[in-house]
N, C-alpha and C. Protein backbone atom coordinates (compact mmCIF):
# COMPACT_ATOMS: atom_id res chain seq x y z
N UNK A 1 0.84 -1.17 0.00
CA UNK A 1 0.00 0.00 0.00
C UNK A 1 0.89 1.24 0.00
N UNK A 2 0.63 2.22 -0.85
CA UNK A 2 1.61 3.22 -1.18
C UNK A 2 0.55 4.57 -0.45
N UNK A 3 0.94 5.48 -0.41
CA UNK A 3 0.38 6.81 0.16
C UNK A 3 1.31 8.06 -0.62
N UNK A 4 0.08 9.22 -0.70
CA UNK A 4 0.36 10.14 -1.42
C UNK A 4 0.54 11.29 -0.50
N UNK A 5 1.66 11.87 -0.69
CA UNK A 5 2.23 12.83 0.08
C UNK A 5 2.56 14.26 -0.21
N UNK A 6 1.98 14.52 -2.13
CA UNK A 6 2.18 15.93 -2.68
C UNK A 6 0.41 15.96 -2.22
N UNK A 7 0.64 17.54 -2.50
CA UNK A 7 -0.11 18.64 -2.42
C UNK A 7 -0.90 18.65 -3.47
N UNK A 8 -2.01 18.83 -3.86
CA UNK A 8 -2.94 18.61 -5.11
C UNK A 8 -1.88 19.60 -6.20
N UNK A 9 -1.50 20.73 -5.89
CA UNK A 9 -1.00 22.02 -6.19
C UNK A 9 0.37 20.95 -7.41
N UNK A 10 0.95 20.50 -6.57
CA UNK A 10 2.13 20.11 -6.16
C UNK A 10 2.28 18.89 -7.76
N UNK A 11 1.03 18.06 -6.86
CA UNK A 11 0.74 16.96 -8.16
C UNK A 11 0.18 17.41 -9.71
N UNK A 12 -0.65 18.12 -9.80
CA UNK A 12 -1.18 19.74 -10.88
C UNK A 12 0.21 19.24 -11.83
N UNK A 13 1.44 20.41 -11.11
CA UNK A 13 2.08 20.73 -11.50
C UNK A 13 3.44 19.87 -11.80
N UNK A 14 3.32 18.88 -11.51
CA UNK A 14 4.53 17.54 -11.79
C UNK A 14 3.92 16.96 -13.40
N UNK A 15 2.32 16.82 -13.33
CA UNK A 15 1.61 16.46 -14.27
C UNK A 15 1.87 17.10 -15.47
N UNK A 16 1.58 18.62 -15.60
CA UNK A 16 1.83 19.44 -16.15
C UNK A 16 3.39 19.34 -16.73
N UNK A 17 4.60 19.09 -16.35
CA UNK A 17 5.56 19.17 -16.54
C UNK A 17 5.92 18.07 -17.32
N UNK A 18 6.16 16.93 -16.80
CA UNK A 18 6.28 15.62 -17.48
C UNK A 18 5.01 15.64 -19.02
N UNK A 19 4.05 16.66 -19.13
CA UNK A 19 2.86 15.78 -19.88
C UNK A 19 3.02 17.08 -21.26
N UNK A 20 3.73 18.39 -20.83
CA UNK A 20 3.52 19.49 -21.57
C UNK A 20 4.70 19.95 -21.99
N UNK A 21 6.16 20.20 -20.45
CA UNK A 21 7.21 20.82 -20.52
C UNK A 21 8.46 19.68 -21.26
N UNK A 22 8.42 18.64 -20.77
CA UNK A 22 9.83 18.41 -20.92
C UNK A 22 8.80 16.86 -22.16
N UNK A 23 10.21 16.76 -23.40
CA UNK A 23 9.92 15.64 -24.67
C UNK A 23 10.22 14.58 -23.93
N UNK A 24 9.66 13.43 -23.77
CA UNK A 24 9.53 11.96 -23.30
C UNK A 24 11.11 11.75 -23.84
N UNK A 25 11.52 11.87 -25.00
CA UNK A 25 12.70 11.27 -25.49
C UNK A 25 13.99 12.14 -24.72
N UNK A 26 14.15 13.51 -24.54
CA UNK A 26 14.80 14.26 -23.29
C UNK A 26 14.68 12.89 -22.42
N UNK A 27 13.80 13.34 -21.63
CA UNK A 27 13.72 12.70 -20.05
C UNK A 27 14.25 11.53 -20.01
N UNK A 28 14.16 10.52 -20.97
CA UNK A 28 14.62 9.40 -21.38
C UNK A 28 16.48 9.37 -21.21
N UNK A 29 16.49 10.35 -22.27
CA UNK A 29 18.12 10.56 -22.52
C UNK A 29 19.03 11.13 -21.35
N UNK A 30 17.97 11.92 -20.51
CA UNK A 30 18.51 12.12 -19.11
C UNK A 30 18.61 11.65 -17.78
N UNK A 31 17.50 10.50 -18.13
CA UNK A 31 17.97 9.54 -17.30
C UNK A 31 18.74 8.27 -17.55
N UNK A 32 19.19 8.38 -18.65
CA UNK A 32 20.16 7.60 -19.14
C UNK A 32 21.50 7.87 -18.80
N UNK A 33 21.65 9.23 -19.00
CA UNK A 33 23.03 9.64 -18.75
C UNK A 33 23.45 10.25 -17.05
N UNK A 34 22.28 10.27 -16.41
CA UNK A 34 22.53 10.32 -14.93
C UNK A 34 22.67 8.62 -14.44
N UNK A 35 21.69 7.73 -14.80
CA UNK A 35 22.56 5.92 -14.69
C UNK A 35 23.75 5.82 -14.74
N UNK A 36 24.30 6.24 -16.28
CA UNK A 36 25.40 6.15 -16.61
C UNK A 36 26.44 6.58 -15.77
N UNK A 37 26.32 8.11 -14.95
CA UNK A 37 27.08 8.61 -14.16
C UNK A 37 27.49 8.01 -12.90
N UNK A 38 26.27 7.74 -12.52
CA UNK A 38 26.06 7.58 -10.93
C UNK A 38 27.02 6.07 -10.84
N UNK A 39 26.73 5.14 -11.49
CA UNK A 39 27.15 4.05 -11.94
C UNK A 39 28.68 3.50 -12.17
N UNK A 40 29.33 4.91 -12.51
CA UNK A 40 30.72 5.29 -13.50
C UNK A 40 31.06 5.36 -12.04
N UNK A 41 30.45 6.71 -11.42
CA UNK A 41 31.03 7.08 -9.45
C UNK A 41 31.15 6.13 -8.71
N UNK A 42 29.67 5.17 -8.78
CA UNK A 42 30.42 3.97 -7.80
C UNK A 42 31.18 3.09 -7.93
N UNK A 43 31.71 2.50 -9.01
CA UNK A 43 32.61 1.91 -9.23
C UNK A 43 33.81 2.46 -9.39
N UNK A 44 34.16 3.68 -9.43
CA UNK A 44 35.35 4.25 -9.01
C UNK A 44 35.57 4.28 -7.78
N UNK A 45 34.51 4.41 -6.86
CA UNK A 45 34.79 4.71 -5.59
C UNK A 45 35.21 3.05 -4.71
N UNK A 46 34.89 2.18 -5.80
CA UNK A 46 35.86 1.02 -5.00
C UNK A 46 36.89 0.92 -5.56
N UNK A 47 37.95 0.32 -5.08
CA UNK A 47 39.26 0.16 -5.71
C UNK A 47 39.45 -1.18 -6.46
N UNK A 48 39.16 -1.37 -7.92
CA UNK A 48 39.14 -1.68 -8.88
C UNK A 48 40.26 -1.87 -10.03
N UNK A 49 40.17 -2.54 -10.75
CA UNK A 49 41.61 -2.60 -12.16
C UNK A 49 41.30 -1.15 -12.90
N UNK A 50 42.62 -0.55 -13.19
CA UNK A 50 42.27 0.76 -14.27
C UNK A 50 41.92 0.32 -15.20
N UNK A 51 42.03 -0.73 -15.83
CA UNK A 51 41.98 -0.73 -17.22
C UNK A 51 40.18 -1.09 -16.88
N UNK A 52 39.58 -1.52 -16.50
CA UNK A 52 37.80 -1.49 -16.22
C UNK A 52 37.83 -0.36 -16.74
N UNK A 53 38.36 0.56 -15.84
CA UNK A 53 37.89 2.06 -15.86
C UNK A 53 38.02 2.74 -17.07
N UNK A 54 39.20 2.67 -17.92
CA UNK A 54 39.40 2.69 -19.43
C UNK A 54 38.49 2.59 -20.24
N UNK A 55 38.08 1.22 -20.06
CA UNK A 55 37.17 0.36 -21.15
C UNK A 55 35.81 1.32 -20.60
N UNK A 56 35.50 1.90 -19.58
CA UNK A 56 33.99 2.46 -19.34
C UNK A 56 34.27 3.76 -19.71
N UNK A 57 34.99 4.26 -19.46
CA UNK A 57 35.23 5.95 -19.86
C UNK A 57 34.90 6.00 -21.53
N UNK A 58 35.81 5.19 -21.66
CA UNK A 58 35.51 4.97 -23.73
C UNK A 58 34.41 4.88 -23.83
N UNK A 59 33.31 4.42 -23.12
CA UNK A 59 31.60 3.94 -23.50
C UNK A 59 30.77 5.10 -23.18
N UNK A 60 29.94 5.19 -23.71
CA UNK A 60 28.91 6.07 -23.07
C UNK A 60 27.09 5.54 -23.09
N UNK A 61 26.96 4.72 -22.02
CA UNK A 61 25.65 4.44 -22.26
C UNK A 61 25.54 3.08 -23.35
């Protein structure tokens, strides 16, 4: 069971944004490339072979 915690105001305007402001294919591509990031950070942040790190820097997504 999930519960709703925006503001009618709040929800309006998330609706509005996702449905009017921003292209499905954007949002897509930007959460692609924040995966990509976040992903890239944690595995740097363990201590790992460089050459991994090589082979992922060269990639994008």
């Amino acid at each position: 069971m999930s519960t709703n915690h925006f503001s009618e105001e709040v929800e309006t305007r998330l609706k509005g944004f996702f449905n009017e402001i921003i292209d499905p294919k954007d949002m897509a591509k930007t959460i692609r490339e924040v995966n990509y990031l976040l992903s890239l950070y944690c595995m740097r942040s363990r201590k790992t072979d460089e050459m991994e790190f090589t082979n992922i820097d060269d990639n994008f997504y």
